[in-house]
N, C-alpha and C. Protein backbone atom coordinates (compact mmCIF):
# COMPACT_ATOMS: atom_id res chain seq x y z
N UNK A 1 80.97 234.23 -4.15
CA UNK A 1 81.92 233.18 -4.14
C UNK A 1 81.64 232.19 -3.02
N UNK A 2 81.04 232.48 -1.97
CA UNK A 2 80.84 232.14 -1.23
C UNK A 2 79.68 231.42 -1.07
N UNK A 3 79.00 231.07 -1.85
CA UNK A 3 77.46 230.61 -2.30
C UNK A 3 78.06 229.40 -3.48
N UNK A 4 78.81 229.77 -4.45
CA UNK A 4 79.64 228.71 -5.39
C UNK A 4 80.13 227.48 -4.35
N UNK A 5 80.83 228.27 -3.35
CA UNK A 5 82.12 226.90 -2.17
C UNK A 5 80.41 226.07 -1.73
N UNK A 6 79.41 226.85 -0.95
CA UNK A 6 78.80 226.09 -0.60
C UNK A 6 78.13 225.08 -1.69
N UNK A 7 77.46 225.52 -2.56
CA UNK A 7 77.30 224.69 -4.09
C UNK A 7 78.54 223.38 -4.09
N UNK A 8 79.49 223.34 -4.55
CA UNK A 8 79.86 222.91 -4.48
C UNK A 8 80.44 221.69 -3.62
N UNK A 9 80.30 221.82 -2.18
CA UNK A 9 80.09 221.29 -1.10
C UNK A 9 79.14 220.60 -0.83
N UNK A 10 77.81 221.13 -1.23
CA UNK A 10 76.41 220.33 -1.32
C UNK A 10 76.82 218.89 -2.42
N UNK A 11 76.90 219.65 -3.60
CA UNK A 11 77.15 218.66 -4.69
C UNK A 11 78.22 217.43 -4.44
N UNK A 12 79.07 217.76 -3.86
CA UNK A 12 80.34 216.66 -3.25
C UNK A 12 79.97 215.53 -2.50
N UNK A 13 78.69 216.40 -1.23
CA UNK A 13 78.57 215.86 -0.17
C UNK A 13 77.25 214.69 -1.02
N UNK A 14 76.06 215.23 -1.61
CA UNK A 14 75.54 214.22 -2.66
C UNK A 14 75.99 213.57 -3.47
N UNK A 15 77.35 213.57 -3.87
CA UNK A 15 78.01 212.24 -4.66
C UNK A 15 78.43 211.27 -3.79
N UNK A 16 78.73 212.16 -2.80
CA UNK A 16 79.33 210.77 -1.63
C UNK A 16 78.14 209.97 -1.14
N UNK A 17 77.42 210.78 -0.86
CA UNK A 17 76.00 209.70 -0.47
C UNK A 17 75.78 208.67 -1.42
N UNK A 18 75.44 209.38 -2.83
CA UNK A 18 75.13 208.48 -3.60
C UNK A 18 75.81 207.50 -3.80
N UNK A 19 77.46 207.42 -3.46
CA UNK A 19 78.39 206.77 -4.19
C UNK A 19 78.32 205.46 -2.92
N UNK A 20 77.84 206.01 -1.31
CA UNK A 20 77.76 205.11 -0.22
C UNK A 20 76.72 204.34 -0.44
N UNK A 21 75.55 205.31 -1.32
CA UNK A 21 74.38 204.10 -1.23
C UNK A 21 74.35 203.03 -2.01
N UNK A 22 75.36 203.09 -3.12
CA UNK A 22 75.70 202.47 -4.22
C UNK A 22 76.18 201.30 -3.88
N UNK A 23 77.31 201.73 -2.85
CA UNK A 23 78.24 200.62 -2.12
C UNK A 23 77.51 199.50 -1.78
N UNK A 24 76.32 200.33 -0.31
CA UNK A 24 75.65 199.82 0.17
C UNK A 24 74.78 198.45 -0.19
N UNK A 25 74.12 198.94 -1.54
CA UNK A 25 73.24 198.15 -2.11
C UNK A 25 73.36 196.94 -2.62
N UNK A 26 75.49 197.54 -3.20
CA UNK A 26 75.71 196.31 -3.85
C UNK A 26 75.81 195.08 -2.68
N UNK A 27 76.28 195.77 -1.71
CA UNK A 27 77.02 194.92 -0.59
C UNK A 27 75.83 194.21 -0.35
N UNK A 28 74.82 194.73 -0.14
CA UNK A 28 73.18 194.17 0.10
C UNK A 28 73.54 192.94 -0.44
N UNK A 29 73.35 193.18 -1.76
CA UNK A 29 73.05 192.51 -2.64
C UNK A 29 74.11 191.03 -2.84
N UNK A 30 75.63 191.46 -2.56
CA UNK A 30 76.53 189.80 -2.74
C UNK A 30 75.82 189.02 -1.44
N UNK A 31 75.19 190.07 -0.23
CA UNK A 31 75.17 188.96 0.95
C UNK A 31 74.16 187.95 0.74
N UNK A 32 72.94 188.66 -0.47
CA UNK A 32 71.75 187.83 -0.15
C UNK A 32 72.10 186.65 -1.32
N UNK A 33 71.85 185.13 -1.06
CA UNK A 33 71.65 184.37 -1.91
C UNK A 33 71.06 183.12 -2.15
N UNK A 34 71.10 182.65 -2.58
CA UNK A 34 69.56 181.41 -2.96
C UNK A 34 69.81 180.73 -1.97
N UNK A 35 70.79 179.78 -1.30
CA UNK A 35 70.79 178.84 -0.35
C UNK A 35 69.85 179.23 1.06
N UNK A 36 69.30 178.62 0.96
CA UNK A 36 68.26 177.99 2.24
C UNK A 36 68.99 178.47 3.91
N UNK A 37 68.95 179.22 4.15
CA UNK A 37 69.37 179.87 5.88
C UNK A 37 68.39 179.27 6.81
N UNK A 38 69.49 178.58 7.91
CA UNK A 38 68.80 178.06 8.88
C UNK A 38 67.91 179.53 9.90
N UNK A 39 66.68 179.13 10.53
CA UNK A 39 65.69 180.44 10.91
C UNK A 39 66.37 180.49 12.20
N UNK A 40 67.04 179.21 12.80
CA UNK A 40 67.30 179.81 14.59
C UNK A 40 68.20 178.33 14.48
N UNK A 41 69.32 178.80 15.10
CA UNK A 41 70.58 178.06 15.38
C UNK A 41 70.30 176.55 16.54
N UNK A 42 69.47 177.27 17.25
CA UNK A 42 69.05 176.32 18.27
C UNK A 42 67.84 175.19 17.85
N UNK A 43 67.34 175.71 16.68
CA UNK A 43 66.43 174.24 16.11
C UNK A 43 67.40 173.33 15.31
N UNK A 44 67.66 172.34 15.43
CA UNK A 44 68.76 171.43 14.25
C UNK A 44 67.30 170.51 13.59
N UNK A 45 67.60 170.52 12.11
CA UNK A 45 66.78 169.43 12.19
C UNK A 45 66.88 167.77 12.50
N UNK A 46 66.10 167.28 12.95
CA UNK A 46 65.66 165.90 13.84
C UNK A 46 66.98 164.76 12.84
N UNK A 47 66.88 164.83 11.58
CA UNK A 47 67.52 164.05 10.97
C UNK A 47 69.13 164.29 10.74
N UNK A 48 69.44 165.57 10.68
CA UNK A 48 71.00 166.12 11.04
C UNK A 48 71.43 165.52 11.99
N UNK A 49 70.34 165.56 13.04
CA UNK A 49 71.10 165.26 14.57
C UNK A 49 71.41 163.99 14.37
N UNK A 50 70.03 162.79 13.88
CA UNK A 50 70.17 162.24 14.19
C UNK A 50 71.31 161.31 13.49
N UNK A 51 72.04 161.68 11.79
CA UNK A 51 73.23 161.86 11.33
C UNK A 51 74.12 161.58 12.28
N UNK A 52 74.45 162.83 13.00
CA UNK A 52 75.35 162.95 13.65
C UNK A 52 75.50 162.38 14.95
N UNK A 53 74.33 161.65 15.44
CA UNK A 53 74.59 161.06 16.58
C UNK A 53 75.10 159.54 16.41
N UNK A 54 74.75 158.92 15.09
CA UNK A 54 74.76 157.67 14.10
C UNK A 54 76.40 158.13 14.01
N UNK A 55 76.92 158.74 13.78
CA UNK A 55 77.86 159.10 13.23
C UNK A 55 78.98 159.10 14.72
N UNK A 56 78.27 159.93 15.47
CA UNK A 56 79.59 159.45 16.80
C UNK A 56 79.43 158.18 17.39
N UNK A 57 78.39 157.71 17.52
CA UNK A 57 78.41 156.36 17.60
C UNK A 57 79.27 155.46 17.36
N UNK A 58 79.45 155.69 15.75
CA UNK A 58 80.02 154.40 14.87
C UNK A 58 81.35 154.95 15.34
N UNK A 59 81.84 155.50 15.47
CA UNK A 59 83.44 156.48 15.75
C UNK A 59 83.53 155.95 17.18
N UNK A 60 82.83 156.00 18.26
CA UNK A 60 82.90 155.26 19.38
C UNK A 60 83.35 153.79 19.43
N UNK A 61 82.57 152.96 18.59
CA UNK A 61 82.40 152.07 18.22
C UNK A 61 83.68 151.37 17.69
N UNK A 62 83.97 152.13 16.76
CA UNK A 62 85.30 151.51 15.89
C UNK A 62 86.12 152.20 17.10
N UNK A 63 86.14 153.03 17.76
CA UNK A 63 87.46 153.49 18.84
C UNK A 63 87.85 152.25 20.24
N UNK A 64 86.69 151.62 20.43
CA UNK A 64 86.55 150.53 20.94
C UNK A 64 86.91 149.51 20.60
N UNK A 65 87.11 148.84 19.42
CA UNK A 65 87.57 148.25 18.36
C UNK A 65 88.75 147.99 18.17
N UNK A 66 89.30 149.14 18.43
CA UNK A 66 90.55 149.55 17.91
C UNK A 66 91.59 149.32 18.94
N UNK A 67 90.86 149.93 20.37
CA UNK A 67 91.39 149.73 21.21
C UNK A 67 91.51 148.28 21.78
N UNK A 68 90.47 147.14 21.43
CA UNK A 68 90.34 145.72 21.97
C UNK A 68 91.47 145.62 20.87
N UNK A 69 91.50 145.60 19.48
CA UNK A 69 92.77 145.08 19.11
C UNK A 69 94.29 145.47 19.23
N UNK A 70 94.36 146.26 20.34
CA UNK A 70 95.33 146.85 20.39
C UNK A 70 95.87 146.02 21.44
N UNK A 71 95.05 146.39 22.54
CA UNK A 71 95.33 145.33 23.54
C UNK A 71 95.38 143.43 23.22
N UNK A 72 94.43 143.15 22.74
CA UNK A 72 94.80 142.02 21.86
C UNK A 72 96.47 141.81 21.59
N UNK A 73 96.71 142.28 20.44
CA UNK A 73 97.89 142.73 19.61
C UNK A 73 99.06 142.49 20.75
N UNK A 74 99.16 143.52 21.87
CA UNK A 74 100.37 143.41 22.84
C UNK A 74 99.87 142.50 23.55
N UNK A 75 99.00 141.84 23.92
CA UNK A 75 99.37 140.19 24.48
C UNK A 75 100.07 139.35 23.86
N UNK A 76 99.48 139.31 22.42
CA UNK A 76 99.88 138.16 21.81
C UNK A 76 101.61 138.85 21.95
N UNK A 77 101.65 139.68 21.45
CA UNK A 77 103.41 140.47 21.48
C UNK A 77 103.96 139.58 22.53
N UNK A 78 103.53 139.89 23.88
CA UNK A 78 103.87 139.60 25.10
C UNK A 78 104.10 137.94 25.37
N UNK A 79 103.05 137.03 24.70
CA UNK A 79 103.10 135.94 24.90
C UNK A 79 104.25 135.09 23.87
N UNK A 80 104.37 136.38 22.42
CA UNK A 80 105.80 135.65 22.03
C UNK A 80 107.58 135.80 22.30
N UNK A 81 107.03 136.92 23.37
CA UNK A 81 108.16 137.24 24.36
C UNK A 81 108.35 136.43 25.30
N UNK A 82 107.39 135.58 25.67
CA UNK A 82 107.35 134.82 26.89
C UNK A 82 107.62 135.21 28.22
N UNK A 83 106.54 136.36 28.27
CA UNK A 83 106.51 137.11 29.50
C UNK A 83 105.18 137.47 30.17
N UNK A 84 105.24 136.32 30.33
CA UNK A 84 103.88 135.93 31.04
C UNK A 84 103.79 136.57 32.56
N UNK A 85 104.98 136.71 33.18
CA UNK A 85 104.70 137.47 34.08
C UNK A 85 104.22 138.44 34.09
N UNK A 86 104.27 139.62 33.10
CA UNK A 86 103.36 140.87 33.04
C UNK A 86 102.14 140.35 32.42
N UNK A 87 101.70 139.30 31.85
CA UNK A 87 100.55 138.83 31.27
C UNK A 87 100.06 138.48 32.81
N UNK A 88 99.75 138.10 33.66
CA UNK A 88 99.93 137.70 34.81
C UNK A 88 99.52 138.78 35.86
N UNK A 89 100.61 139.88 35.77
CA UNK A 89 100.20 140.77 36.31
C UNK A 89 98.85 141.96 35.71
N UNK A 90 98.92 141.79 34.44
CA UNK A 90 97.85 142.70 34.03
C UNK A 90 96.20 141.93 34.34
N UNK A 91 96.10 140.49 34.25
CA UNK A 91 95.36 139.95 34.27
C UNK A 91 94.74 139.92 35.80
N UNK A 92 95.63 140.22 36.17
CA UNK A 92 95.29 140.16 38.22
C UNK A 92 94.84 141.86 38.76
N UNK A 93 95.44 142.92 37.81
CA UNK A 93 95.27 144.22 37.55
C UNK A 93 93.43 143.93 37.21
N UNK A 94 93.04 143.29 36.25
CA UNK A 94 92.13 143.51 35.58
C UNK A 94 90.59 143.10 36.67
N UNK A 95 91.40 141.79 37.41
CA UNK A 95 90.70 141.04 38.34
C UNK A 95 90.27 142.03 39.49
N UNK A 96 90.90 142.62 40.21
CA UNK A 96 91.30 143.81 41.07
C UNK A 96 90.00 145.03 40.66
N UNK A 97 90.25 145.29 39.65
CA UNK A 97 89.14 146.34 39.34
C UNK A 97 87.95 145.89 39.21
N UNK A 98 87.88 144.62 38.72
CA UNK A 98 86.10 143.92 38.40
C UNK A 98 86.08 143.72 39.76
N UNK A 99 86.24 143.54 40.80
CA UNK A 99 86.21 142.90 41.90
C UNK A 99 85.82 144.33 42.61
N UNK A 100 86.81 145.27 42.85
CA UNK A 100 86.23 146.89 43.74
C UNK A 100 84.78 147.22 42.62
N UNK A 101 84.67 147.14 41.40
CA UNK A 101 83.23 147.22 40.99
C UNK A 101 82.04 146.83 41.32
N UNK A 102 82.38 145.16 41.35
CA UNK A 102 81.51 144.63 42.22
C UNK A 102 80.99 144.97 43.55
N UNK A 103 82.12 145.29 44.35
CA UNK A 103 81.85 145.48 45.46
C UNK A 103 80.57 147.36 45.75
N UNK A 104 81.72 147.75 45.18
CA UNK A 104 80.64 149.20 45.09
C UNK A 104 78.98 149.16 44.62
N UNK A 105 79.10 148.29 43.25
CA UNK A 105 77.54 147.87 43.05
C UNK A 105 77.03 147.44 44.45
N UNK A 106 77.69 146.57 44.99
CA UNK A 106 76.90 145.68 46.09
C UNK A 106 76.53 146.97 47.32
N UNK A 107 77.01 147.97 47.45
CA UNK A 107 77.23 148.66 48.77
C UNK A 107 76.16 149.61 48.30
N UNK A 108 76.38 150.09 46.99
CA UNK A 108 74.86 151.03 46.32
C UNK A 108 73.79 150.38 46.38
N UNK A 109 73.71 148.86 46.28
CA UNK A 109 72.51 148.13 46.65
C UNK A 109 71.74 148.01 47.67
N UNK A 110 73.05 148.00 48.19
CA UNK A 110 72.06 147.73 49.56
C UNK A 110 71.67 149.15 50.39
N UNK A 111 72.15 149.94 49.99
CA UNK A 111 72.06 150.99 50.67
C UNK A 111 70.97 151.48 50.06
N UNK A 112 70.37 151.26 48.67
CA UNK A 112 69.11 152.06 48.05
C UNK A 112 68.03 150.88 49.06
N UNK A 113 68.60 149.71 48.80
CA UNK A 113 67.45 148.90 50.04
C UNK A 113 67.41 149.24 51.36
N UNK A 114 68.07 150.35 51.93
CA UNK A 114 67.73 150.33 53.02
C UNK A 114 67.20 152.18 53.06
N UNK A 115 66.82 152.21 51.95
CA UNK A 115 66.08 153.76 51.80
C UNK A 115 66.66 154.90 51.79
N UNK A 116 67.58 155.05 51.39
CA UNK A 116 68.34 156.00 50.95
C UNK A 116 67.83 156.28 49.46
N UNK A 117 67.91 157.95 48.74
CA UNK A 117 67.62 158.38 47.88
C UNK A 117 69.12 157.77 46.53
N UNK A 118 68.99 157.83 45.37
CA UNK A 118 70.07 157.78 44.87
C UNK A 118 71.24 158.88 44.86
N UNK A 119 70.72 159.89 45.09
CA UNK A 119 71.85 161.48 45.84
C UNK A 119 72.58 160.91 46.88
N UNK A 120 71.59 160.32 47.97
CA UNK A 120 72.50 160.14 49.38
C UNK A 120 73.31 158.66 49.14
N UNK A 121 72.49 157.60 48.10
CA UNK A 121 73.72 156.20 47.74
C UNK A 121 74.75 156.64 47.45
N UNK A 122 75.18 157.74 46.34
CA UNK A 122 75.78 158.13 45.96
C UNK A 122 77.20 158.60 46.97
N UNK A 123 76.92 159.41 47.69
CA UNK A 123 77.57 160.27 48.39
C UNK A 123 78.03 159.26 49.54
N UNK A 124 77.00 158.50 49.97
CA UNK A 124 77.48 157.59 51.64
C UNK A 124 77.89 155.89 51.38
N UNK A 125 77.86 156.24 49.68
CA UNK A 125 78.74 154.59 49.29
C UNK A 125 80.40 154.48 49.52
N UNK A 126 80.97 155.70 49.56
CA UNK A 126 81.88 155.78 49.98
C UNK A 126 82.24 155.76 51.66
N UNK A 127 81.63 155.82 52.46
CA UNK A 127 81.55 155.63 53.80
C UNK A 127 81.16 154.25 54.46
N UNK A 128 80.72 153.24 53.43
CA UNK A 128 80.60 152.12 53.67
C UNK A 128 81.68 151.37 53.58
N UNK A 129 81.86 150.62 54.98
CA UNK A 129 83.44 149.62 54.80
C UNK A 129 83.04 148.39 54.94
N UNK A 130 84.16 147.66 54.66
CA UNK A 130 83.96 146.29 55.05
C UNK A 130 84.00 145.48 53.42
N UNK A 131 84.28 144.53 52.97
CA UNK A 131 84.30 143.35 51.67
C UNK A 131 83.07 142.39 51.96
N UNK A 132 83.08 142.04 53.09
CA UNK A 132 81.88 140.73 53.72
C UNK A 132 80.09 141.15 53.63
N UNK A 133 79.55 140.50 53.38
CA UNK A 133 78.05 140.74 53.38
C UNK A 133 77.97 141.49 54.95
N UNK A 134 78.70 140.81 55.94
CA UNK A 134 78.34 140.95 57.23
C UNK A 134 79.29 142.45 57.88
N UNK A 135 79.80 142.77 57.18
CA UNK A 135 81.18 143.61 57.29
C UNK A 135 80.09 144.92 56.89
N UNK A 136 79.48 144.87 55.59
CA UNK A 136 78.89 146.12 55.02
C UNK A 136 77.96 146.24 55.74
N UNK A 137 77.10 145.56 56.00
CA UNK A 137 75.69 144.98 57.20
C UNK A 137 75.69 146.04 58.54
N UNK A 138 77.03 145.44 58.89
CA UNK A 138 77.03 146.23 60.11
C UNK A 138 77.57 147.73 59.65
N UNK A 139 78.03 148.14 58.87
CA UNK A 139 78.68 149.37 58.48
C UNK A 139 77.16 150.44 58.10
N UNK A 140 76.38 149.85 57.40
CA UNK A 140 75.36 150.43 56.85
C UNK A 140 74.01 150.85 58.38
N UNK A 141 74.21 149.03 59.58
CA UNK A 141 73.25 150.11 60.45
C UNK A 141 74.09 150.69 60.98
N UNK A 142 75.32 151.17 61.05
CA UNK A 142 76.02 152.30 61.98
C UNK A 142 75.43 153.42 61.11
N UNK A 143 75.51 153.59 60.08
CA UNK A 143 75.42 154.67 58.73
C UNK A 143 74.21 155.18 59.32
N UNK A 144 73.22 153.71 59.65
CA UNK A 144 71.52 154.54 59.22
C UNK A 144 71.40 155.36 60.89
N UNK A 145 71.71 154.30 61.79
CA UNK A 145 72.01 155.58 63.23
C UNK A 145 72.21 156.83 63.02
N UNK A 146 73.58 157.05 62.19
CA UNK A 146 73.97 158.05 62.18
C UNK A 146 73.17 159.58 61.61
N UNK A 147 73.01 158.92 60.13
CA UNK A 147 72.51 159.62 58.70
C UNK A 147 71.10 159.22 58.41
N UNK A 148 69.74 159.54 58.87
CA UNK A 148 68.70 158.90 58.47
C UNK A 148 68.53 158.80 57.02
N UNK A 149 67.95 157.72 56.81
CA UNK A 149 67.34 158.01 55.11
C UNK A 149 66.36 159.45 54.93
N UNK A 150 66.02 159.29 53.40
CA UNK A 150 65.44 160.60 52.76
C UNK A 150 63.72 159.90 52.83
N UNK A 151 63.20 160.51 53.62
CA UNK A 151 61.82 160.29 53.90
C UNK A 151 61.32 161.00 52.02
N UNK A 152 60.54 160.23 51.61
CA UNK A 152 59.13 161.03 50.14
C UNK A 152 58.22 161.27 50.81
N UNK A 153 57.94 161.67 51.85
CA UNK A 153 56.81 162.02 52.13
C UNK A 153 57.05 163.53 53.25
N UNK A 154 56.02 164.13 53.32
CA UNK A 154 55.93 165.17 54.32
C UNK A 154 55.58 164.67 56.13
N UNK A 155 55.73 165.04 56.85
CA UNK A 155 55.53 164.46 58.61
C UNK A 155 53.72 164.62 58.43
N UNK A 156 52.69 164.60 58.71
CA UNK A 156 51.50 164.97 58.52
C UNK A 156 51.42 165.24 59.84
N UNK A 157 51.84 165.29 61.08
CA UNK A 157 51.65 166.31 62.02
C UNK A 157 52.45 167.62 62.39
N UNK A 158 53.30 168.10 61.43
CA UNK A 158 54.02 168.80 61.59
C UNK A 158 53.49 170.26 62.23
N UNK A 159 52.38 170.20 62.63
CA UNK A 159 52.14 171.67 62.92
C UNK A 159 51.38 171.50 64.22
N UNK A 160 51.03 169.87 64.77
CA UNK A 160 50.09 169.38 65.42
C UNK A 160 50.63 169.60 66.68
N UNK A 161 51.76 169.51 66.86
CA UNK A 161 52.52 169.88 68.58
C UNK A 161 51.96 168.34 68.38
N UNK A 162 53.22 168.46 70.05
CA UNK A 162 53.14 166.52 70.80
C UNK A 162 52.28 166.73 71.74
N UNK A 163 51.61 165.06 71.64
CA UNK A 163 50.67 165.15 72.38
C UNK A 163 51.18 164.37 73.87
N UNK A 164 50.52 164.68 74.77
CA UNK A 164 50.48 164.26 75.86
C UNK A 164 51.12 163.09 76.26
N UNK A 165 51.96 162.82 77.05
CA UNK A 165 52.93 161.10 77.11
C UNK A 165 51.86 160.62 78.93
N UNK A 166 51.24 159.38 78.93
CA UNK A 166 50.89 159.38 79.73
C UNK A 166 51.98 159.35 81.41
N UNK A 167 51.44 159.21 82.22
CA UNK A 167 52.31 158.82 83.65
C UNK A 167 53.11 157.55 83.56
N UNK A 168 53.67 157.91 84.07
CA UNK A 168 54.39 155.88 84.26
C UNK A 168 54.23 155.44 85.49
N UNK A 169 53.76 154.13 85.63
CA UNK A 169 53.07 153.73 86.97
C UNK A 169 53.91 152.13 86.98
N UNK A 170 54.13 152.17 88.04
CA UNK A 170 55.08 150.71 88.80
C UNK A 170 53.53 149.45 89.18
N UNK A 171 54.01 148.25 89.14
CA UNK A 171 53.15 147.15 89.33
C UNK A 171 52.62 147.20 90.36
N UNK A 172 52.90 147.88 91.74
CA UNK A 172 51.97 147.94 92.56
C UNK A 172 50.86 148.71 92.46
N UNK A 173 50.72 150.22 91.72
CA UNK A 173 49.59 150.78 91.54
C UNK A 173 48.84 150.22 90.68
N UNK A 174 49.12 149.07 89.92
CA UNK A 174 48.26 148.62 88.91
C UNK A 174 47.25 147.70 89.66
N UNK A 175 48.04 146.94 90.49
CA UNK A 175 47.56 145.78 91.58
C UNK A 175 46.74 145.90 92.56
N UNK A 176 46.60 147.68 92.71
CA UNK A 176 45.99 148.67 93.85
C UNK A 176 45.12 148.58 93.08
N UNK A 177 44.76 149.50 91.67
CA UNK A 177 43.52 149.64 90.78
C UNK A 177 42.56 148.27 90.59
N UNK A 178 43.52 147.28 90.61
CA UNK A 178 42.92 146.03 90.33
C UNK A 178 42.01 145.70 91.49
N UNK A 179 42.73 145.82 92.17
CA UNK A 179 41.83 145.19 93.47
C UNK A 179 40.76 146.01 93.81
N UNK A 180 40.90 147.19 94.13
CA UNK A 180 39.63 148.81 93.84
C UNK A 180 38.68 148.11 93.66
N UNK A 181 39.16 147.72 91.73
CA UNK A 181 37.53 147.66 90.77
C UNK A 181 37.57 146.28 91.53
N UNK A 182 37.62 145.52 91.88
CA UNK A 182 36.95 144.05 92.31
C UNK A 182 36.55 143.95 93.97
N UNK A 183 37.14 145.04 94.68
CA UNK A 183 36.62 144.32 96.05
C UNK A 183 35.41 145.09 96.37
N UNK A 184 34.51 145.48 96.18
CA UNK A 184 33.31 146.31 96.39
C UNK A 184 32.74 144.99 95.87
N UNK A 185 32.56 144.30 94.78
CA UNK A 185 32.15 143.28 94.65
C UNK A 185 32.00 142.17 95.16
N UNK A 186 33.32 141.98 95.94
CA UNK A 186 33.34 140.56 96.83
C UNK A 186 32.28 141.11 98.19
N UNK A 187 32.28 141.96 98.00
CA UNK A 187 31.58 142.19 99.66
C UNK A 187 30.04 142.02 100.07
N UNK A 188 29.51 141.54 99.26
CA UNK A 188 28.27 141.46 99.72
C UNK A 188 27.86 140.55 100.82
């Protein structure tokens, strides 16, 4: 009887296999199908992208658009309100910001002209004061005292040690040497 339970047990345990591999195969089988699978997520092809870069573009584009007629739109609103004072004030708002733009361009300028890397314009354009050509001028040589520029190059004596600084000698020992080399001469 005991040879039957195991029989039986065998036979159970081989239907279940079979019945898993069955599963298995089918399952195989709905996953695989004709459409074309990309090989690696990280290659796009060149023309998708470039779809999609055409594509945020134009969405940029018209968002810009949208937004000039918007603003548009509440002027004119504004101007048939006859409230020119906030027309007035936005317009002096607008002046205000082109104007600190300007100025920052001008202070990154001059500061890449006076040899600074674009890392350090960056960082020490904000440390520049002054509105006046002559205002930033002087702000920038306090800066360069302070903060040297970013040398591109390596020191080429860096390993050479300093050399020797001669004596320092006052106008009379020079006047002494002078006379030395010339009076042996007068003497004949």
């Amino acid at each position: 009887m005991a040879v039957e339970n195991n029989n039986e047990q065998v036979n159970e345990e081989v239907t279940n296999i079979d019945e898993g591999q069955a599963k298995a195969n089918s399952t195989v089988e709905s996953l695989k199908t004709d459409e074309p699978k990309e090989v690696d997520s990280k290659h796009i092809p060149y023309d998708r992208f470039k779809a999609k870069v055409d594509e945020a573009n134009a969405l940029k584009e018209k968002l810009a658009e949208f937004e000039e007629a918007k603003a548009e739109a509440e002027r004119i609103k504004l101007e048939e309100q006859n409230e020119y004072k906030t027309l007035y004030e936005q317009a002096l708002q607008q002046a205000e910001q082109a104007k600190a733009e300007a100025l920052g361009t001008k202070k990154s300028a001059l500061l890449s002209a006076a040899g600074y890397s674009e890392e350090q314009v960056g960082l020490l354009t904000k440390l520049v004061e002054g509105e006046t050509d002559e205002e930033i001028a002087e702000s920038i040589k306090h800066l360069q005292a302070t903060i040297p520029a970013q040398d591109k190059y390596g020191d080429p004596s860096a390993f050479n040690g300093e050399k020797a600084k001669p004596k320092t000698v006052d106008g009379e020992e020079v006047g002494r040497n002078a006379v030395s080399r010339v009076l042996h001469k007068i003497r004949l």
